[in-house]
N, C-alpha and C. Protein backbone atom coordinates (compact mmCIF):
# COMPACT_ATOMS: atom_id res chain seq x y z
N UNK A 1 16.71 -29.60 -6.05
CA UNK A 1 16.54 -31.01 -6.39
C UNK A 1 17.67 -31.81 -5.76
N UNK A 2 17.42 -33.29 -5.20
CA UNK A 2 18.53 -33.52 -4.74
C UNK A 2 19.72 -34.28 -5.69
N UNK A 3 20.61 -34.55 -5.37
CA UNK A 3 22.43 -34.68 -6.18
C UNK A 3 21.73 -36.23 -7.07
N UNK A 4 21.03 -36.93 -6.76
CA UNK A 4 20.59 -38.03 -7.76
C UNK A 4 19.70 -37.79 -8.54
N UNK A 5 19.65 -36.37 -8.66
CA UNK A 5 18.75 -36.29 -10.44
C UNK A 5 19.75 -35.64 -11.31
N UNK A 6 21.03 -35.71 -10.70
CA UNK A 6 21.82 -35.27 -11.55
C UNK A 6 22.66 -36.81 -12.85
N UNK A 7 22.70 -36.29 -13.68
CA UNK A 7 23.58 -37.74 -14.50
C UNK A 7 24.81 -37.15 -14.50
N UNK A 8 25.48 -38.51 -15.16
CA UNK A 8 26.96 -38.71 -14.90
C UNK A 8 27.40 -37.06 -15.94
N UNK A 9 28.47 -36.22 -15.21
CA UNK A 9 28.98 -35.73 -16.27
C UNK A 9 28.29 -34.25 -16.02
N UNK A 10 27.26 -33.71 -15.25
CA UNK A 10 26.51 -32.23 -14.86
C UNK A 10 27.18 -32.53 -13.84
N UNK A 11 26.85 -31.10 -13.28
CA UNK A 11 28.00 -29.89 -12.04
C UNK A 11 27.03 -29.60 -11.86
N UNK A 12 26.82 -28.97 -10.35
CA UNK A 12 25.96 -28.09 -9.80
C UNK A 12 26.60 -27.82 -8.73
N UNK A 13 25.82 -26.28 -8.31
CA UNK A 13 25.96 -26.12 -6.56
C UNK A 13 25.59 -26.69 -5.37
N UNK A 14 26.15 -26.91 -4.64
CA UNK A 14 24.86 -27.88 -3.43
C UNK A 14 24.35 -26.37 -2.52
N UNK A 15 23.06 -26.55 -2.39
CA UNK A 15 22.09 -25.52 -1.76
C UNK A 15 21.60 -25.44 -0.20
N UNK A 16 21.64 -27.03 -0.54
CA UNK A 16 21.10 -27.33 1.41
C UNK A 16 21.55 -28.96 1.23
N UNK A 17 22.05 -29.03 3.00
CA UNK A 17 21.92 -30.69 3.00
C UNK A 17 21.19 -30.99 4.11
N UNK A 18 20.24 -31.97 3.95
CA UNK A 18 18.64 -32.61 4.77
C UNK A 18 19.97 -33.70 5.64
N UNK A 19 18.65 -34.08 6.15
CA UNK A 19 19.16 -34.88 7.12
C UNK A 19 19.21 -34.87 8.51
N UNK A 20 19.82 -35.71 9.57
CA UNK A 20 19.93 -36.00 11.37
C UNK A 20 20.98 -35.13 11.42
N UNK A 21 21.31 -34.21 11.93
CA UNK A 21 22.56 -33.73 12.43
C UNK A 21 24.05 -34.80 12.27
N UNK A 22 24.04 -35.40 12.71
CA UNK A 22 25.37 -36.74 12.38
C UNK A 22 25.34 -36.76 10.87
N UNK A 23 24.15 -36.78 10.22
CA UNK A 23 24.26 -36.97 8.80
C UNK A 23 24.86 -35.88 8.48
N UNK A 24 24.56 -35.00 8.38
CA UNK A 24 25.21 -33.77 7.82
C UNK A 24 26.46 -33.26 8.11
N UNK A 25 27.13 -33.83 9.81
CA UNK A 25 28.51 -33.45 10.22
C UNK A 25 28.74 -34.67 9.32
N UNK A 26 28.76 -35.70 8.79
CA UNK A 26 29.80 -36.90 8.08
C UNK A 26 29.55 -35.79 7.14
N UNK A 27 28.37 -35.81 6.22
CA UNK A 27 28.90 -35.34 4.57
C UNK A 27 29.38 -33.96 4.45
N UNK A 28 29.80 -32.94 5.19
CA UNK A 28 30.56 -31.93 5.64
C UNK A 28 31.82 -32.75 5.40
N UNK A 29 32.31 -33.45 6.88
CA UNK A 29 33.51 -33.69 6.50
C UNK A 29 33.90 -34.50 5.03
N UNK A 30 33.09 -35.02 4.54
CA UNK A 30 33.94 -35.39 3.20
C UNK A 30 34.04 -34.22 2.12
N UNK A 31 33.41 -33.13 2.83
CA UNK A 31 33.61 -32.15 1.97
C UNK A 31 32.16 -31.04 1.28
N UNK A 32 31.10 -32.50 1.24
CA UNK A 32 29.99 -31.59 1.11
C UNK A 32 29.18 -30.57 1.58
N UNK A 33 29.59 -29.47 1.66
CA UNK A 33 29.37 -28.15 2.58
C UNK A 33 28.29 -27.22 1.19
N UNK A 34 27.39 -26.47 1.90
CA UNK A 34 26.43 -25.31 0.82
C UNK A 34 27.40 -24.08 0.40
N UNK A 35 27.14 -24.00 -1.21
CA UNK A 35 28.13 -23.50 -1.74
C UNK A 35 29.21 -23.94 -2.93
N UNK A 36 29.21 -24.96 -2.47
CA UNK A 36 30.30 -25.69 -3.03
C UNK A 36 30.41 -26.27 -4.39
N UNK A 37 30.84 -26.96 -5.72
CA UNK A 37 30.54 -27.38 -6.66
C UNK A 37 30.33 -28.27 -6.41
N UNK A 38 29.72 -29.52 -7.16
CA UNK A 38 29.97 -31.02 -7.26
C UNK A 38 29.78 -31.43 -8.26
N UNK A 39 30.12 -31.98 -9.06
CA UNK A 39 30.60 -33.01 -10.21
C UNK A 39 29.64 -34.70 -9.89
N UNK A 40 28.64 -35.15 -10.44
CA UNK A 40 28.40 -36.57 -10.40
C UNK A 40 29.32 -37.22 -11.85
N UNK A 41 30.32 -38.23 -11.24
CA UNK A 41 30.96 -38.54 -12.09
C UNK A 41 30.45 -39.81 -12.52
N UNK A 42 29.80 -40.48 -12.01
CA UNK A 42 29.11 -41.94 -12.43
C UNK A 42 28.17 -42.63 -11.25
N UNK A 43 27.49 -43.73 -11.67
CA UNK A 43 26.34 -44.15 -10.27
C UNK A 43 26.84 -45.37 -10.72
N UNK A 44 27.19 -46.32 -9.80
CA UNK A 44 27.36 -47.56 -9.87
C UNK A 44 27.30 -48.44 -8.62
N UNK A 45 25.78 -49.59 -8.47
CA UNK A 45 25.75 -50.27 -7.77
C UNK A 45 25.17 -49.67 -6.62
N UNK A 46 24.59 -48.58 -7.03
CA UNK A 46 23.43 -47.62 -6.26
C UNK A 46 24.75 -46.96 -5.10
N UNK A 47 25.46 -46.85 -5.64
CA UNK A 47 26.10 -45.27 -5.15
C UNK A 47 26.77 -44.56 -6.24
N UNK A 48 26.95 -43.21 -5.68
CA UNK A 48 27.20 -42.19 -6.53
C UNK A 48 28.77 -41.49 -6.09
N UNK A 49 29.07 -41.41 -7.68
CA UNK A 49 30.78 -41.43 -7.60
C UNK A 49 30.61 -39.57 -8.02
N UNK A 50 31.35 -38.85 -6.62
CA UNK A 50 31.53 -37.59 -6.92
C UNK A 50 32.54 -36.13 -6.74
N UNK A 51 33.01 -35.38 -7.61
CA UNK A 51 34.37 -34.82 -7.93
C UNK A 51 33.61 -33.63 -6.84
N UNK A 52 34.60 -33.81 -5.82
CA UNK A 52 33.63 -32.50 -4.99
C UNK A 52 35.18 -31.80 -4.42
N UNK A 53 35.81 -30.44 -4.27
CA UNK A 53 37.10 -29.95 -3.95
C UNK A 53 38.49 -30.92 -4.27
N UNK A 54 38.66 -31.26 -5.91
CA UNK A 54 39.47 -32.05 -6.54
C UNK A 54 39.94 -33.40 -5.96
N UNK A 55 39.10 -33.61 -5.40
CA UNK A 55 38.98 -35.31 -4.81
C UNK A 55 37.32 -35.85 -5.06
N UNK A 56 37.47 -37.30 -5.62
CA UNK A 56 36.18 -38.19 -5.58
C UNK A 56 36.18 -38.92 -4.58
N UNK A 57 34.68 -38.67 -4.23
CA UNK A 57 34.14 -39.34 -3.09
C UNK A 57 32.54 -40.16 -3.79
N UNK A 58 32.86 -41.48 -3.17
CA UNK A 58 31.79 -42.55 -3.33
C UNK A 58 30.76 -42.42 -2.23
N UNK A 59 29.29 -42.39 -2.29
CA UNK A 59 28.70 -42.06 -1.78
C UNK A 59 27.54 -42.78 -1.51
N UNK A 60 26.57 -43.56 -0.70
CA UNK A 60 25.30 -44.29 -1.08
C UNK A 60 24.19 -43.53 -1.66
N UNK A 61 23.45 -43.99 -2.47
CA UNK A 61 22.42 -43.55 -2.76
C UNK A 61 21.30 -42.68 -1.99
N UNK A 62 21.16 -42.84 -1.00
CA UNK A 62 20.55 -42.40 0.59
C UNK A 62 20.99 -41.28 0.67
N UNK A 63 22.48 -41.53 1.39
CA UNK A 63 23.12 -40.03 1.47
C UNK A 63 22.87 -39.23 -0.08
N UNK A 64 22.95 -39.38 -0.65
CA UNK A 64 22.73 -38.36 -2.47
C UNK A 64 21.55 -37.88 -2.24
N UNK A 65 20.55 -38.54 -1.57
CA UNK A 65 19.51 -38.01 -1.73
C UNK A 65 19.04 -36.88 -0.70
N UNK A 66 20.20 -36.19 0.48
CA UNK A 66 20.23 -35.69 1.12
C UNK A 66 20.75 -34.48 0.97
N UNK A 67 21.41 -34.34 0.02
CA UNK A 67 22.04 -33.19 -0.70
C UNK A 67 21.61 -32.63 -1.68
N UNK A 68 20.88 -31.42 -1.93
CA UNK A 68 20.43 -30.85 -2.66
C UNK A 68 21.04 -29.78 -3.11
N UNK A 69 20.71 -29.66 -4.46
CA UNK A 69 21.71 -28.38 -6.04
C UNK A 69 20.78 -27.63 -6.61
């Protein structure tokens, strides 16, 4: 399922991330790699605030929906 059916406050693994190639080298480098935990810590203003390798990263809604747990 992808990272925006998650609510504020659930963890999951990320499984796969969709997307253009460029899409997926950006959300890599902020960290979102398969494997990994992620934390949705809150959605505000249609992006998604998330605890991913003890740093939060703000995210658009779009991209969330590219990352799947």
């Amino acid at each position: 399922m992808p990272l925006t059916l998650l609510k504020a406050g659930e963890s999951s693994i990320i499984t796969r991330i969709g997307g253009k190639p460029e899409v997926r080298q950006f959300l890599e480098g902020l960290g979102f790699v398969v494997g990994t935990p992620v934390t949705v810590i809150n959605e505000i203003d249609g992006n998604v605030i998330c605890a991913i390798r003890d740093t939060r990263v703000a995210i658009s809604k779009e991209m969330a929906k590219k990352i799947y747990v």
